[in-house]
PDB file of N, CA and C in Angstrom:
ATOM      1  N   UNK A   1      -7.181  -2.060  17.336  1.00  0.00           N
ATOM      2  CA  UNK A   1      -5.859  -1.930  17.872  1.00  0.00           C
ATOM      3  C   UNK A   1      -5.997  -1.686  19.375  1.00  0.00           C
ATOM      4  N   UNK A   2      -5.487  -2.363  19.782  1.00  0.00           N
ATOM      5  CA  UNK A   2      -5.309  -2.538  21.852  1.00  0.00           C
ATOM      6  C   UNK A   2      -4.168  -1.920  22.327  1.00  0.00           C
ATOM      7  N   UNK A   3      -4.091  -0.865  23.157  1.00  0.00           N
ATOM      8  CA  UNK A   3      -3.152  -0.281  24.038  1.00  0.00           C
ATOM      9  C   UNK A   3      -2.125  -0.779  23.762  1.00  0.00           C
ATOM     10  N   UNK A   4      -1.538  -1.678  24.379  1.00  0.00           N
ATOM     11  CA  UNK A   4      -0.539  -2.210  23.589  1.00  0.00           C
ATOM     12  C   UNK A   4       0.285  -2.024  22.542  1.00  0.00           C
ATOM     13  N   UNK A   5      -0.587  -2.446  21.655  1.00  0.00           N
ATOM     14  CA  UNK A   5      -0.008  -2.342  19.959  1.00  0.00           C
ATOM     15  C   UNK A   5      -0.078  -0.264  19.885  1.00  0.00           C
ATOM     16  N   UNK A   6      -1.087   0.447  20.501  1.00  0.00           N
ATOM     17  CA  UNK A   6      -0.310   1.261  20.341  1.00  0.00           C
ATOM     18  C   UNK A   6       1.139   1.913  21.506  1.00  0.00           C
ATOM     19  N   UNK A   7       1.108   1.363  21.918  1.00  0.00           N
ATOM     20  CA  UNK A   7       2.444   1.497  22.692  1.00  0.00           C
ATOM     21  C   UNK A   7       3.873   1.119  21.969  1.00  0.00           C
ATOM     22  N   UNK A   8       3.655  -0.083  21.744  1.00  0.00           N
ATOM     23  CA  UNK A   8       3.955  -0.696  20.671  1.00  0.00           C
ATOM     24  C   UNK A   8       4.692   0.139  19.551  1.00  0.00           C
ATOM     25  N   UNK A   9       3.519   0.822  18.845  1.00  0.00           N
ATOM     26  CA  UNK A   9       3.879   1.994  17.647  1.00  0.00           C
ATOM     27  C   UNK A   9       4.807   2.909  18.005  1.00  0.00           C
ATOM     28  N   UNK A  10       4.694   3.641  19.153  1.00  0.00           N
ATOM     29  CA  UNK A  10       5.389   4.367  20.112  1.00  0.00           C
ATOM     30  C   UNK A  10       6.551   4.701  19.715  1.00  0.00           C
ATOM     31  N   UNK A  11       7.258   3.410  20.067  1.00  0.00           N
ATOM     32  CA  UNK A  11       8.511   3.629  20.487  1.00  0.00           C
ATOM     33  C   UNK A  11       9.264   2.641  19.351  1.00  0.00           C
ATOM     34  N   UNK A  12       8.419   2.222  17.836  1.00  0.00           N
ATOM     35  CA  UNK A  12       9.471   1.513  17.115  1.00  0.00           C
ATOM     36  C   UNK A  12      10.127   1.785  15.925  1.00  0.00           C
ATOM     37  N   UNK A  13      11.067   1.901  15.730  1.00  0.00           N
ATOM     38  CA  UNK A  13      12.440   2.413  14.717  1.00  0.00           C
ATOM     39  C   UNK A  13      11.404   2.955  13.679  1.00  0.00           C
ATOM     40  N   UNK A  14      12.248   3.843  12.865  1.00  0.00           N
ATOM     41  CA  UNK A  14      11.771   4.398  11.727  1.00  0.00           C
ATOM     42  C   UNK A  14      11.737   2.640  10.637  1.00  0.00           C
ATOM     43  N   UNK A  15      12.799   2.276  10.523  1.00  0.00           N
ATOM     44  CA  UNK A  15      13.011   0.895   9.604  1.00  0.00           C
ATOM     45  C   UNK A  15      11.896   0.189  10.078  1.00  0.00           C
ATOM     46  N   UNK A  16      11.531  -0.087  10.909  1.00  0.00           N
ATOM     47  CA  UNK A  16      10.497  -0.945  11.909  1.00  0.00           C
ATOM     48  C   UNK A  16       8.891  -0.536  11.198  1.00  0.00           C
ATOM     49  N   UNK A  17       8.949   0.961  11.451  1.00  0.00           N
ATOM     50  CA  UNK A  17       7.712   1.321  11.031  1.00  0.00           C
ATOM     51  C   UNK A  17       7.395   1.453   9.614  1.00  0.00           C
ATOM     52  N   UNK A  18       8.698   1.493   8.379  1.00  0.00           N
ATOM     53  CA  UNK A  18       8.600   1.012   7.302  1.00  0.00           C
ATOM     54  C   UNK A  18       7.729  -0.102   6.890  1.00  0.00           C
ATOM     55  N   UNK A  19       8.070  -1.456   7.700  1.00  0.00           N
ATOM     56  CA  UNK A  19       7.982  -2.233   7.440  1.00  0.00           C
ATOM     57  C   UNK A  19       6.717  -2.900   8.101  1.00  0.00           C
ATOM     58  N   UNK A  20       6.322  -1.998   8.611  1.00  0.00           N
ATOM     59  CA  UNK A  20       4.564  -1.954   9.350  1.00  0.00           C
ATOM     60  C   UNK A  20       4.014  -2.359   8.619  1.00  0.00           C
ATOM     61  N   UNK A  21       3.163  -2.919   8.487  1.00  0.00           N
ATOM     62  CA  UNK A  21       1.592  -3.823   7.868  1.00  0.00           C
ATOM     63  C   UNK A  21       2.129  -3.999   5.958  1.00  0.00           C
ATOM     64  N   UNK A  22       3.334  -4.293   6.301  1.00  0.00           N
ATOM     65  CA  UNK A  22       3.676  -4.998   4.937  1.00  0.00           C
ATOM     66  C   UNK A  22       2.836  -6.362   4.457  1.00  0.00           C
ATOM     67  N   UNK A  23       2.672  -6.991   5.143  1.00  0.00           N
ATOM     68  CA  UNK A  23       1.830  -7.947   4.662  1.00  0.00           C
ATOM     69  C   UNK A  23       0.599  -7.761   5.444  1.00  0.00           C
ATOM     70  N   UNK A  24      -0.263  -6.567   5.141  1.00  0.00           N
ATOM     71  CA  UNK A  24      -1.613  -5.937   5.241  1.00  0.00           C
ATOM     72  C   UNK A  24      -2.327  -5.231   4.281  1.00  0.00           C
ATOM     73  N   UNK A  25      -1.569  -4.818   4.162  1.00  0.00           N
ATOM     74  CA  UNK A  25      -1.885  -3.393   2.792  1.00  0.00           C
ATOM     75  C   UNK A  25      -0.776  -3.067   1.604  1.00  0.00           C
ATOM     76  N   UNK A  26      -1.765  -2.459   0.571  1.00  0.00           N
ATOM     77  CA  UNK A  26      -0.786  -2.160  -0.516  1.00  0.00           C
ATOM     78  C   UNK A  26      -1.699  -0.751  -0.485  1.00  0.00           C
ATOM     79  N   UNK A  27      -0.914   0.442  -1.306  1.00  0.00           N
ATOM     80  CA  UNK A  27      -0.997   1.452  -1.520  1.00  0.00           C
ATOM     81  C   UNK A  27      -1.831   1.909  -3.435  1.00  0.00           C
ATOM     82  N   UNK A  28      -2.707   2.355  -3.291  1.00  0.00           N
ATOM     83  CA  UNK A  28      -2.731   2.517  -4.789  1.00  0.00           C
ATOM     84  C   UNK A  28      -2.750   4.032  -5.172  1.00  0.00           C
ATOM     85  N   UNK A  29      -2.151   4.714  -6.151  1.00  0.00           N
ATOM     86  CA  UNK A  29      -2.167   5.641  -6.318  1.00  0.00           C
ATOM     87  C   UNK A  29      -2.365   5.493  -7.866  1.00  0.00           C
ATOM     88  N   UNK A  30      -3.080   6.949  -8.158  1.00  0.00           N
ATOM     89  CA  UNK A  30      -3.338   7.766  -9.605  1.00  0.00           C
ATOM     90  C   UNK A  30      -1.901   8.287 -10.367  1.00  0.00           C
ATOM     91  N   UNK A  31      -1.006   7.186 -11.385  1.00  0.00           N
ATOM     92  CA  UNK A  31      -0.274   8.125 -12.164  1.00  0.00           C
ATOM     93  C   UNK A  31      -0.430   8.605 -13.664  1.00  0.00           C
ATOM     94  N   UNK A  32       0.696   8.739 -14.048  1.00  0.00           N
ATOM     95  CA  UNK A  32       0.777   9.062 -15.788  1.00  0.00           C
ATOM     96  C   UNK A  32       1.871   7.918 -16.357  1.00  0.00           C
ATOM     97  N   UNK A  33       1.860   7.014 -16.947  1.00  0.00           N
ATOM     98  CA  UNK A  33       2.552   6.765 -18.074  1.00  0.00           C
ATOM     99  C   UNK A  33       2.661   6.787 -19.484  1.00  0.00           C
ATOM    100  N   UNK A  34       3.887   7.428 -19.962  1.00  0.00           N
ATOM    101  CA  UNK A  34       3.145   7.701 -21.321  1.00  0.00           C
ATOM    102  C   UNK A  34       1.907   8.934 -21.723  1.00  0.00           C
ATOM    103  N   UNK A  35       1.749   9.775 -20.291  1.00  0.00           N
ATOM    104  CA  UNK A  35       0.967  10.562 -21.159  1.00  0.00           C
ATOM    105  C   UNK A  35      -0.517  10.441 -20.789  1.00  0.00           C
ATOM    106  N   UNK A  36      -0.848   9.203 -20.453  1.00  0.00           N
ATOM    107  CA  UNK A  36      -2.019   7.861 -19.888  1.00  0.00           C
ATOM    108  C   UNK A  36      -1.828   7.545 -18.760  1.00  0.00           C
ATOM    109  N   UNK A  37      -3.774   7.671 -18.063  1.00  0.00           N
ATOM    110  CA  UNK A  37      -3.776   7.645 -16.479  1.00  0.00           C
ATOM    111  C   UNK A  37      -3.597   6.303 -16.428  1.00  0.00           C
ATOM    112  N   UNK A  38      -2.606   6.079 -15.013  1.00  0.00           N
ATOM    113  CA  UNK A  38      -2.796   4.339 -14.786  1.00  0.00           C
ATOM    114  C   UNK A  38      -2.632   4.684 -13.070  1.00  0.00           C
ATOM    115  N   UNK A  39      -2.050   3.308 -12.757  1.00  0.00           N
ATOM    116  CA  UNK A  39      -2.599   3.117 -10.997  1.00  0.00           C
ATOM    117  C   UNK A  39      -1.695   2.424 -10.605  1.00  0.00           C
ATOM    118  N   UNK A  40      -0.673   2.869 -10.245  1.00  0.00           N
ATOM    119  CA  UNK A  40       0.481   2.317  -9.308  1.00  0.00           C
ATOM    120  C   UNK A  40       0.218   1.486  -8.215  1.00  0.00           C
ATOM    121  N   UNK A  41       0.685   0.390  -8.138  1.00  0.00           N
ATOM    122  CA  UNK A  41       0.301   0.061  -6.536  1.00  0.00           C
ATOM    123  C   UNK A  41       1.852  -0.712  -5.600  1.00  0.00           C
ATOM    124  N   UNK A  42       1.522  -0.139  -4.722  1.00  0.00           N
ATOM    125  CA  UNK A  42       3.099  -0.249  -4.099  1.00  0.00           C
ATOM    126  C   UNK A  42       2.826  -1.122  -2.111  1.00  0.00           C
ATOM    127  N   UNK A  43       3.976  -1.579  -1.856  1.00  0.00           N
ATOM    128  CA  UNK A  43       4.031  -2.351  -0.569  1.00  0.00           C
ATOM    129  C   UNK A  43       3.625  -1.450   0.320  1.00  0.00           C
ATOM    130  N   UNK A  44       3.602  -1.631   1.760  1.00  0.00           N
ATOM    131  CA  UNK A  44       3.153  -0.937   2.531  1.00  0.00           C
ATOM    132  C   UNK A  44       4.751   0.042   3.095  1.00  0.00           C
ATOM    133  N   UNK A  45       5.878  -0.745   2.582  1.00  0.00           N
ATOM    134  CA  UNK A  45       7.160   0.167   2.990  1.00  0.00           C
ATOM    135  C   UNK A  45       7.127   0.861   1.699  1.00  0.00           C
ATOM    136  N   UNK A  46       6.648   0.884   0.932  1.00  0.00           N
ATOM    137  CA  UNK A  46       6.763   2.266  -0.416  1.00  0.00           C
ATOM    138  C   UNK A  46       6.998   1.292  -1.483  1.00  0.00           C
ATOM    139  N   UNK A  47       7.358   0.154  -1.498  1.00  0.00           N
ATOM    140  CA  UNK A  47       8.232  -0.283  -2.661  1.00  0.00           C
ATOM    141  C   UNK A  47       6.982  -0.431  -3.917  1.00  0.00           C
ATOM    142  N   UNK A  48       7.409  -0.121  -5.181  1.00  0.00           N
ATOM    143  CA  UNK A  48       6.608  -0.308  -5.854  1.00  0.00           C
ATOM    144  C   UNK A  48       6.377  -1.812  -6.589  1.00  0.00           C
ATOM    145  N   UNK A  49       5.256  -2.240  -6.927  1.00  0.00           N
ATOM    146  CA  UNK A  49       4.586  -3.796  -7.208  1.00  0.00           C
ATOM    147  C   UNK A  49       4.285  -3.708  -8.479  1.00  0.00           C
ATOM    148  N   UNK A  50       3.260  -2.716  -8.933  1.00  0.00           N
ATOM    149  CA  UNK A  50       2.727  -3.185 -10.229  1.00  0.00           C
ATOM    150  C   UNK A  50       2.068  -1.793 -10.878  1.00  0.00           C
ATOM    151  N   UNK A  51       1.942  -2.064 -11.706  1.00  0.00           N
ATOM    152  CA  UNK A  51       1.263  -0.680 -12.398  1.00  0.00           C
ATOM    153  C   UNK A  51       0.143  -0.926 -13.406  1.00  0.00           C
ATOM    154  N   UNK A  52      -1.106  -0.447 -13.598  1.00  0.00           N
ATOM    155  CA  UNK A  52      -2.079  -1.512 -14.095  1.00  0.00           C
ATOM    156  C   UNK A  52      -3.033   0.064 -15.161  1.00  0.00           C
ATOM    157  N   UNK A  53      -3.799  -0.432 -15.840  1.00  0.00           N
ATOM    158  CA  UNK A  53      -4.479   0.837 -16.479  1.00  0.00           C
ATOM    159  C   UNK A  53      -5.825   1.557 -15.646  1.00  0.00           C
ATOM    160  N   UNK A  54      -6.249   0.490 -15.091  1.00  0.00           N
ATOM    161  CA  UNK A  54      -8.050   0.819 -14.417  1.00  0.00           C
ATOM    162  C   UNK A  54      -7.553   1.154 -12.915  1.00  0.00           C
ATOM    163  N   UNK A  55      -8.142   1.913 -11.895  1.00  0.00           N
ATOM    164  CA  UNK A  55      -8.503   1.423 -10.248  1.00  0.00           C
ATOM    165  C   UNK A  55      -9.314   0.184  -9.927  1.00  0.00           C
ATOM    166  N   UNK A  56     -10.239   0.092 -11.074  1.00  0.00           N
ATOM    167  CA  UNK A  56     -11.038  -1.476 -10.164  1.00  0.00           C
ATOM    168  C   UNK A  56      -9.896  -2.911 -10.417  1.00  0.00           C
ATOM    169  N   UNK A  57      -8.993  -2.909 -11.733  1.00  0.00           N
ATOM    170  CA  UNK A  57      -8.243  -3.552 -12.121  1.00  0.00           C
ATOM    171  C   UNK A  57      -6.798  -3.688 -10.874  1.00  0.00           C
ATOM    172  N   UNK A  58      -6.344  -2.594 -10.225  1.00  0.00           N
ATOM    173  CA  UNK A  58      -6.058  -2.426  -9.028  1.00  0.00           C
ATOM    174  C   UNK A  58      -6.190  -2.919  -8.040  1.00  0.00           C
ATOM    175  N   UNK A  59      -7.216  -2.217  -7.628  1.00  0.00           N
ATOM    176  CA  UNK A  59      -8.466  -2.972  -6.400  1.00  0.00           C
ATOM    177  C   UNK A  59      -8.409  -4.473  -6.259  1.00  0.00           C
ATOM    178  N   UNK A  60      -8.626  -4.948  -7.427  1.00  0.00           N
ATOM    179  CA  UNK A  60      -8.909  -6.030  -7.482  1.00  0.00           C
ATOM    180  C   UNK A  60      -7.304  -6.815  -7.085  1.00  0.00           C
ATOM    181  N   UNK A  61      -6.264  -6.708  -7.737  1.00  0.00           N
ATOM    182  CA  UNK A  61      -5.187  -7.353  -7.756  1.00  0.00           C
ATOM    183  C   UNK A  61      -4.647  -7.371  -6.255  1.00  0.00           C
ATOM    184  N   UNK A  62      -4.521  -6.311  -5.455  1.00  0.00           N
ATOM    185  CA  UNK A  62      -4.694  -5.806  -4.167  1.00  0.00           C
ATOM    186  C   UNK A  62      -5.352  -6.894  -3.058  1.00  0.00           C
ATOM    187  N   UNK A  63      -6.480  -6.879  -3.757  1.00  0.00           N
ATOM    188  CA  UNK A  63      -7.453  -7.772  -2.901  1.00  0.00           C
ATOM    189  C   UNK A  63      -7.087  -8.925  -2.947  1.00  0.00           C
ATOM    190  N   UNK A  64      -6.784  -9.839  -4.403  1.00  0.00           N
ATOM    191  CA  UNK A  64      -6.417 -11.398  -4.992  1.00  0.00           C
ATOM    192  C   UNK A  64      -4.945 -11.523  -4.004  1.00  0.00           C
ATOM    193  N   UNK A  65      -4.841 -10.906  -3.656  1.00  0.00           N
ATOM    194  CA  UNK A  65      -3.199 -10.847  -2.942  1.00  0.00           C
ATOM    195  C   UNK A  65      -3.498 -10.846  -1.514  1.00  0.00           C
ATOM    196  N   UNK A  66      -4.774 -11.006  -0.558  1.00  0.00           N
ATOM    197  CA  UNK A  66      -5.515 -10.971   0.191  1.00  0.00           C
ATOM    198  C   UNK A  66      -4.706  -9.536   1.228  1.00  0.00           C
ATOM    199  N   UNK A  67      -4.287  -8.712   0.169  1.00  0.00           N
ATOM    200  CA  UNK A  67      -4.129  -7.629   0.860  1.00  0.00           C
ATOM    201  C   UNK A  67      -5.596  -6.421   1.134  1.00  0.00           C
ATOM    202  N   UNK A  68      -5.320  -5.467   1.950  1.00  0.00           N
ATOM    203  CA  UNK A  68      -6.127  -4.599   1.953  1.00  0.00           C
ATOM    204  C   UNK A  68      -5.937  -3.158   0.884  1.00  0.00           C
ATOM    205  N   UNK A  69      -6.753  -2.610   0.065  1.00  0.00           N
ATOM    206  CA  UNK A  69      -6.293  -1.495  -0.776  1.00  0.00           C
ATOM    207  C   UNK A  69      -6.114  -0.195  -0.296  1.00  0.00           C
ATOM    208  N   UNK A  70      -5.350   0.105  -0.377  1.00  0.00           N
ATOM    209  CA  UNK A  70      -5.640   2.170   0.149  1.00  0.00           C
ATOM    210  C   UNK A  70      -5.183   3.153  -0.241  1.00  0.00           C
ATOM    211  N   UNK A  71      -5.800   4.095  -0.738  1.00  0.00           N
ATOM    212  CA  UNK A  71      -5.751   5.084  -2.149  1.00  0.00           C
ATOM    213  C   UNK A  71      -4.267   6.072  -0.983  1.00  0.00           C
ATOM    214  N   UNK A  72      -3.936   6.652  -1.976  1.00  0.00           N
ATOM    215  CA  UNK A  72      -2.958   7.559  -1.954  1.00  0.00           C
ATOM    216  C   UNK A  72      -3.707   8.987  -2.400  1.00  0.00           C
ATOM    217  N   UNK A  73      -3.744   9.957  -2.386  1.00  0.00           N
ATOM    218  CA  UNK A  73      -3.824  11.460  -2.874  1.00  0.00           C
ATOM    219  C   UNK A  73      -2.870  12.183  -3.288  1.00  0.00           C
TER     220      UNK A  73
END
């Protein structure tokens, strides 16, 4: 990232920064359905995509989508 782009970051809208590296990254996080661990994975503005049983099963879908993966805590 070049001066710029963070300058860039700076000064742009909350909606703006929602919508930051939407087509870069997806989010994966650890939930419960049912009781049973599974793995949410959601857009880079929050929205949720898919919900799967494994992390590598995740990972993977993430990736096939030539997005980048990145865990949540």
């Amino acid at each position: 990232m070049n001066s710029q782009e963070i300058a860039r970051l700076k000064t742009i809208s909350a909606k703006e920064f929602a919508y930051w590296g939407l087509q870069d990254f997806a989010y994966i996080r650890s939930i419960a359905v049912e009781g049973k661990p599974a793995f949410a994975i959601h857009a880079a503005n929050g929205a949720p995509v898919a919900v799967l049983e494994t992390l590598v099963v995740a990972q993977a879908t993430v990736l096939q989508n030539d997005l980048e993966p990145l865990s949540v805590h």
